[in-house]
C-alpha atoms as a PDB file:
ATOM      1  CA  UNK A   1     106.771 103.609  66.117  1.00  0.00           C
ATOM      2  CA  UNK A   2     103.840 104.756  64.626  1.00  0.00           C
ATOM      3  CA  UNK A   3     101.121 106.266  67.288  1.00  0.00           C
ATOM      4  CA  UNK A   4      98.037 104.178  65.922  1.00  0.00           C
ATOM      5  CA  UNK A   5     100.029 101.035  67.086  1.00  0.00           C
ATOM      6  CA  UNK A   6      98.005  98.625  69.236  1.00  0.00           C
ATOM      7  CA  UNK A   7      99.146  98.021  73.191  1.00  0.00           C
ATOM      8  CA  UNK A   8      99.582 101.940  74.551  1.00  0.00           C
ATOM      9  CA  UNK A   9      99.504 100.944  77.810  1.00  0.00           C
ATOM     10  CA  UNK A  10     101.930  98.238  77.396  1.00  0.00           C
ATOM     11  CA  UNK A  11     104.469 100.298  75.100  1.00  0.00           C
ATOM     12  CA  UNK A  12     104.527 103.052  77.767  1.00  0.00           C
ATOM     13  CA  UNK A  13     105.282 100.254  80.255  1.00  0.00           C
ATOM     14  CA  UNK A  14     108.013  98.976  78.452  1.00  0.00           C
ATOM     15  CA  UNK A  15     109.757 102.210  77.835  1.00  0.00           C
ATOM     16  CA  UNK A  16     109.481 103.250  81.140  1.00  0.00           C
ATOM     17  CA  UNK A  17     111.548 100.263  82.252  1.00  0.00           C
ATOM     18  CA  UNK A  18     113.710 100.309  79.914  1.00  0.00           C
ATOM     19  CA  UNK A  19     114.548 104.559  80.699  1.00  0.00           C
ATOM     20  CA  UNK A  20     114.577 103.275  84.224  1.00  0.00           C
ATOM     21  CA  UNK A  21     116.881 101.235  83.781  1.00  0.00           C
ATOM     22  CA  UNK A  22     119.311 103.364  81.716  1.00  0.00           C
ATOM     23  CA  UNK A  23     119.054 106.597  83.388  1.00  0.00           C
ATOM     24  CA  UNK A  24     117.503 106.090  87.007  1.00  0.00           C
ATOM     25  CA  UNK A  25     113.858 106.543  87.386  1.00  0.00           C
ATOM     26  CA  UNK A  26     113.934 110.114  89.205  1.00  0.00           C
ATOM     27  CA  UNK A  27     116.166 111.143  85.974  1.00  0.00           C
ATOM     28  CA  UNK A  28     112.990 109.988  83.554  1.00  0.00           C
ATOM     29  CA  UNK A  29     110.309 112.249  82.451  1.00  0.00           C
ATOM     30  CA  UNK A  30     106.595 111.667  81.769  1.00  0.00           C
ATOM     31  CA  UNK A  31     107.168 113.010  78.393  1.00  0.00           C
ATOM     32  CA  UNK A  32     110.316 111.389  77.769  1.00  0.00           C
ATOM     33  CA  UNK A  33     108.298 107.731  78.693  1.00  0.00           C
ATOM     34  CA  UNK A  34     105.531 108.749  75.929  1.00  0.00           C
ATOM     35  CA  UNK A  35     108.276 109.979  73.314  1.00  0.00           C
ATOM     36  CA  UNK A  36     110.182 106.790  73.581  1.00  0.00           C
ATOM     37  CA  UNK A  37     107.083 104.740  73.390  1.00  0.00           C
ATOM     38  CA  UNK A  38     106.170 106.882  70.365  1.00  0.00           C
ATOM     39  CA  UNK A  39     103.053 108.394  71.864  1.00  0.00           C
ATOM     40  CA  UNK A  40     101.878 111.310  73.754  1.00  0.00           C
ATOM     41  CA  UNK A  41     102.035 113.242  77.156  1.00  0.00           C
ATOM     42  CA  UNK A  42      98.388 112.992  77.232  1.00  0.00           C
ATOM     43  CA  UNK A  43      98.061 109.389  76.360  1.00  0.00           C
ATOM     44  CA  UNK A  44     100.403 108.891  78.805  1.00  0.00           C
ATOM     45  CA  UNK A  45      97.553 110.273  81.536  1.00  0.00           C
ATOM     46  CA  UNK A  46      95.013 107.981  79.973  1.00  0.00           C
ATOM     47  CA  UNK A  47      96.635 105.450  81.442  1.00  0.00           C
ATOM     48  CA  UNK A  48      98.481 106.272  84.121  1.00  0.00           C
ATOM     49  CA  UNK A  49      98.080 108.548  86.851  1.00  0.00           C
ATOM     50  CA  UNK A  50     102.114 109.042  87.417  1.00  0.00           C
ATOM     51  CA  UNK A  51     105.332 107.783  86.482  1.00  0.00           C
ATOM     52  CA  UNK A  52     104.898 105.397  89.399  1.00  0.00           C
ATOM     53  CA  UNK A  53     101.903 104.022  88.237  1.00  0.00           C
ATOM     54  CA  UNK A  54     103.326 102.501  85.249  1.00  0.00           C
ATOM     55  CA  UNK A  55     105.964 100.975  88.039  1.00  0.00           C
ATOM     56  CA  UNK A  56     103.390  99.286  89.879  1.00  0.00           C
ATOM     57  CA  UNK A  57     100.693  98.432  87.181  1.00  0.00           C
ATOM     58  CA  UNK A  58     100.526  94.640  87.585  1.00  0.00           C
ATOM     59  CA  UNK A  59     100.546  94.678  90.919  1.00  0.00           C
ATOM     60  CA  UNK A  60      96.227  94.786  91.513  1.00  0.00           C
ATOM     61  CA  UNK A  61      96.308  91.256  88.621  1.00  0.00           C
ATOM     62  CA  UNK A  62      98.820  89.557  90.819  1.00  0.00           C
ATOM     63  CA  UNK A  63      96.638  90.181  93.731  1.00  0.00           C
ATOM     64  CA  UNK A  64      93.891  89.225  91.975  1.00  0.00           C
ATOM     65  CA  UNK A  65      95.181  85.806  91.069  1.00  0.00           C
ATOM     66  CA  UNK A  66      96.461  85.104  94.346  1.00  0.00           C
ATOM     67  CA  UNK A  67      93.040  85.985  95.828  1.00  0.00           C
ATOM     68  CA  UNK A  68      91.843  83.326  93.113  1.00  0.00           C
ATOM     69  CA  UNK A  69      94.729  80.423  94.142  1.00  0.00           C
ATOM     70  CA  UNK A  70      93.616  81.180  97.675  1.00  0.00           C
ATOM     71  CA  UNK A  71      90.174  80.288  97.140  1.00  0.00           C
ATOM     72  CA  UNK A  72      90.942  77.330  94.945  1.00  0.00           C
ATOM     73  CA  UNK A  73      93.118  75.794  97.829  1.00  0.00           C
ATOM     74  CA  UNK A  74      92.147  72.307  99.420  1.00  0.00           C
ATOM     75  CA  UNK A  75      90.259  73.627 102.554  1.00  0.00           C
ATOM     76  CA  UNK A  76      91.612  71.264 104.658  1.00  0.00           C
ATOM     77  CA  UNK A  77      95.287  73.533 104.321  1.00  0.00           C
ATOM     78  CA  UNK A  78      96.618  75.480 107.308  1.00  0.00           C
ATOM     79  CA  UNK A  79      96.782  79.282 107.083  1.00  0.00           C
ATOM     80  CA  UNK A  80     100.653  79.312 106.232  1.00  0.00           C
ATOM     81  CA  UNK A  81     100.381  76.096 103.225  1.00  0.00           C
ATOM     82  CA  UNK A  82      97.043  77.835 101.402  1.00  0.00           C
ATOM     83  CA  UNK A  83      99.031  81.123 101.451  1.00  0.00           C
ATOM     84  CA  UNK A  84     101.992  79.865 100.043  1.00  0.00           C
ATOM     85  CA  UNK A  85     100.303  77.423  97.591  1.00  0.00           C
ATOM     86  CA  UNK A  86      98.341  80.558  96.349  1.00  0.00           C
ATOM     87  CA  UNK A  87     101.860  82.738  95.972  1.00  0.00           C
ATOM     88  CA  UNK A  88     103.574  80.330  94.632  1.00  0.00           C
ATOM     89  CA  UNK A  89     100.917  79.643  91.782  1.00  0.00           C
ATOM     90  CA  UNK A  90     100.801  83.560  91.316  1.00  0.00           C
ATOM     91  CA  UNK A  91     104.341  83.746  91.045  1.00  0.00           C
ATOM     92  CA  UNK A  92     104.743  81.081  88.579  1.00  0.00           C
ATOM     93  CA  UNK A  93     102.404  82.628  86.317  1.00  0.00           C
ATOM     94  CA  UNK A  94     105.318  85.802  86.330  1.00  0.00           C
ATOM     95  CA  UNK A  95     107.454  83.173  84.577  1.00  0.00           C
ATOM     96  CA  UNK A  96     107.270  84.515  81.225  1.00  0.00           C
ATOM     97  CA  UNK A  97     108.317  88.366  82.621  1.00  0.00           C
ATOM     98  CA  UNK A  98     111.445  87.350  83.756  1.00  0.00           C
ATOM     99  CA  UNK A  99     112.820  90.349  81.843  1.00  0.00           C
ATOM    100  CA  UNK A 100     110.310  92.516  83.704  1.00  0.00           C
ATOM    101  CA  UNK A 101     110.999  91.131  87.009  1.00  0.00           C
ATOM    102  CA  UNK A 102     115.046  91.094  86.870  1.00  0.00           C
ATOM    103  CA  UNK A 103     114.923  95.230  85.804  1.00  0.00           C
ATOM    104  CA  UNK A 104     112.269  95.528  88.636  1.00  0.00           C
ATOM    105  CA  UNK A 105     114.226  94.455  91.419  1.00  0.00           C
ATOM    106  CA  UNK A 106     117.208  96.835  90.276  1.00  0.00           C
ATOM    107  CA  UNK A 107     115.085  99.457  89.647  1.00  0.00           C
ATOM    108  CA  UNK A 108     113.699  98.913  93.544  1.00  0.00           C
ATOM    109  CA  UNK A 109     116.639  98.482  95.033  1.00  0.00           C
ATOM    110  CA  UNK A 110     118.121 101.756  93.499  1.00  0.00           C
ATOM    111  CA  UNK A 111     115.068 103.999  94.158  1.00  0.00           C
ATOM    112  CA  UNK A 112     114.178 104.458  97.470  1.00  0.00           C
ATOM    113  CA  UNK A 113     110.521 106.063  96.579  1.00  0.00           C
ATOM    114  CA  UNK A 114     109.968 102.994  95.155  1.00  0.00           C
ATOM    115  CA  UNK A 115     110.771 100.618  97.543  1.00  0.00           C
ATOM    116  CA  UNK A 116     108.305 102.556 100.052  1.00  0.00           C
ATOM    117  CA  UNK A 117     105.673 102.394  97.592  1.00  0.00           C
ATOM    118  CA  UNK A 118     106.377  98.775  97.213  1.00  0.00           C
ATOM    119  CA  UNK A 119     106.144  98.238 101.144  1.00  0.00           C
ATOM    120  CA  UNK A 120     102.420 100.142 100.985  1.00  0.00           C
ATOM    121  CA  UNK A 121     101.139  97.595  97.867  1.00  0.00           C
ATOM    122  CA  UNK A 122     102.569  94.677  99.799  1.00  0.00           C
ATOM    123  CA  UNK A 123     101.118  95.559 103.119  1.00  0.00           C
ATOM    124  CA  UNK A 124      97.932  96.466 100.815  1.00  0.00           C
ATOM    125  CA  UNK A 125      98.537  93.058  99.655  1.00  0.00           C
ATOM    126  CA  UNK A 126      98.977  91.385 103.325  1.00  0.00           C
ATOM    127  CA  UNK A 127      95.519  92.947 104.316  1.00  0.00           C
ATOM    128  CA  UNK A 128      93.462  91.545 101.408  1.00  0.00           C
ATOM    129  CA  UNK A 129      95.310  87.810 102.152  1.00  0.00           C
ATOM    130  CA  UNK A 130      94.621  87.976 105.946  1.00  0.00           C
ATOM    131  CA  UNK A 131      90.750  89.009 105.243  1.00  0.00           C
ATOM    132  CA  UNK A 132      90.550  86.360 102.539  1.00  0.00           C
ATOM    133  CA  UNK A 133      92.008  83.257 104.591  1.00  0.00           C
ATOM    134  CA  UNK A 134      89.752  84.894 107.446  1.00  0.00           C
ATOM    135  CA  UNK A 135      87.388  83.583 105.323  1.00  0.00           C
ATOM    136  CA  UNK A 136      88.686  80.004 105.414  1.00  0.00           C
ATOM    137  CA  UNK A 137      87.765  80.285 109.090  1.00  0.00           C
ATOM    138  CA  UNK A 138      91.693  81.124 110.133  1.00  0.00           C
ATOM    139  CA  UNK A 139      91.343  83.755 113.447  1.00  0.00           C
ATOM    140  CA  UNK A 140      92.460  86.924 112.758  1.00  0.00           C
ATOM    141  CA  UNK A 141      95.997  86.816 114.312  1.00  0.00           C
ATOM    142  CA  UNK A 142      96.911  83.933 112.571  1.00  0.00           C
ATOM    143  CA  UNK A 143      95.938  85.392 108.978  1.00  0.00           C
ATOM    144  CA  UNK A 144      97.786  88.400 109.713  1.00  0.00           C
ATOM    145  CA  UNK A 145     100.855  85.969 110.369  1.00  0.00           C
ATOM    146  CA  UNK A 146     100.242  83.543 107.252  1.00  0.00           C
ATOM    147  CA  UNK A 147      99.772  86.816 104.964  1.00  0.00           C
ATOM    148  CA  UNK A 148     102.788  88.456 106.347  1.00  0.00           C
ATOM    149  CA  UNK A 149     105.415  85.336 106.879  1.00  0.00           C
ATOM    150  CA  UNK A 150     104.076  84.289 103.012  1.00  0.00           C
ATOM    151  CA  UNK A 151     104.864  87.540 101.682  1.00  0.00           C
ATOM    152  CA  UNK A 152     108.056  87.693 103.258  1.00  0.00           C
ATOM    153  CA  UNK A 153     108.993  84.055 102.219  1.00  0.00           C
ATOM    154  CA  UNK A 154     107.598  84.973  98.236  1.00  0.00           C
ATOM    155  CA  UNK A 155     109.679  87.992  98.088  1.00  0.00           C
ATOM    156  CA  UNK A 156     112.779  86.143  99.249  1.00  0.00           C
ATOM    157  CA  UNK A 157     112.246  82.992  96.624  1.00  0.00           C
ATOM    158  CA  UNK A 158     111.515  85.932  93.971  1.00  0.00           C
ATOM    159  CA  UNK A 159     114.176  87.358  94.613  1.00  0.00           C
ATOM    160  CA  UNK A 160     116.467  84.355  94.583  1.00  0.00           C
ATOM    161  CA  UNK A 161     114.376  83.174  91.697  1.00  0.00           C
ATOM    162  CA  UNK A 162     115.372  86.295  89.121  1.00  0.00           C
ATOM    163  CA  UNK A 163     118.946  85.518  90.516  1.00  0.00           C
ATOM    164  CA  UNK A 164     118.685  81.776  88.847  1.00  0.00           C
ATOM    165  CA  UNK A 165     116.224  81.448  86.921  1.00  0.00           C
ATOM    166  CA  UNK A 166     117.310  77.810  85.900  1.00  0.00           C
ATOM    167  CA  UNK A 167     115.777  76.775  89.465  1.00  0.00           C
ATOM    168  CA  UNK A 168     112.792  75.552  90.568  1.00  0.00           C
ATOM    169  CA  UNK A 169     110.194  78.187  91.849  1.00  0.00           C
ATOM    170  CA  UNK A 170     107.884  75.780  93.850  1.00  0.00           C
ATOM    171  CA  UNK A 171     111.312  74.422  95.337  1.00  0.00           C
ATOM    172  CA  UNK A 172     112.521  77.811  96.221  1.00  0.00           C
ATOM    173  CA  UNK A 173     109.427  78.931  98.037  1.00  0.00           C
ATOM    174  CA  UNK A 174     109.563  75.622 100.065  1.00  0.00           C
ATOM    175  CA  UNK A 175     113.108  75.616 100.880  1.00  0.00           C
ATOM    176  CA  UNK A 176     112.652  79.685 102.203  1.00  0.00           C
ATOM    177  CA  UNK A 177     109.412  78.553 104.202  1.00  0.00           C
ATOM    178  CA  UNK A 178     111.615  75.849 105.909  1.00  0.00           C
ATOM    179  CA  UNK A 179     114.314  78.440 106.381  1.00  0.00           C
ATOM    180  CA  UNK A 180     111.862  80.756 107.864  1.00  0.00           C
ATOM    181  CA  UNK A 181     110.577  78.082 110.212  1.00  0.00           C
ATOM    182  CA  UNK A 182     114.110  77.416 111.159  1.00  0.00           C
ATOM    183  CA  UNK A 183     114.449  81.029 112.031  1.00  0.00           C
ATOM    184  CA  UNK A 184     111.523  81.731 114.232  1.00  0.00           C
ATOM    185  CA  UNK A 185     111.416  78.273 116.138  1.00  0.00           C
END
């Protein structure tokens, strides 16, 4: 692949889940990311501050657009129904990086740095949910519940999601929000 080639960021991406993937990401180099995306070391660290980096890149866009479901959701929704509305919406737009999503969870689940690094951006996450349906005039505790039981409810349907894909996302998140509720009442 020729080095001029459009998409850096995105090659390096790619190639870092695909090395991932083959060889374990503590077994993957900087350098060897840039080489297989037919780049540079130092292109690498134009975009990316570490191996991780390129891990967790879409993370701050998915926040963003649940941020932006939040605020489109009917005001009249409890804390719990805007957050999931605004997840699910986010989630669905993931659709067409099913690909991405599938080698992400194994990559998690086999990389314990990874999964605490995933814990910070989703508590990161939680935070920036609670302040924002704050804003919808929801006291603090019960934002900090919404955020939290929504996260825990997305992850769960994502999870079960990449497992099928054939299934229904908005389904999934509903039938894990009833299971929750099942759980805790």
């Amino acid at each position: 692949m020729a080095r001029w080639e459009p998409d850096a960021r995105g090659r390096l991406q790619q190639a870092a889940m695909q090395l991932f993937r083959e060889r374990g990401y503590a077994d993957v180099t900087v350098a060897e990311i840039a080489d297989r995306a037919g780049l540079t070391k130092r292109t690498f660290f134009n975009h990316f501050a570490d191996k991780r980096e390129v891990f967790f890149d879409n993370g701050p866009a998915f926040g963003q657009n649940v941020l932006k479901y939040l605020a489109e959701a009917d005001p009249g929704l409890g804390a719990i129904d805007a957050a999931m509305l605004a997840l699910t919406r986010a989630g669905l737009d993931l659709a067409p990086y099913y690909e991405f999503g599938k080698a992400r969870l194994e990559i998690l689940a086999a990389t314990p740095e990874l999964r605490e690094r995933d814990l910070i951006k989703t508590a990161g996450l939680a935070t920036v949910l609670a302040e924002a349906l704050e804003r919808r005039e929801v006291s603090s505790r019960e934002a900090v519940f919404a955020a939290q039981a929504a996260l825990s409810v997305f992850s769960a349907a994502a999870a079960e999601w990449i497992s099928h894909p054939e299934a229904d996302f908005p389904d999934l998140m509903r039938q894990t929000l009833a299971e929750l509720r099942s759980a805790v009442l």
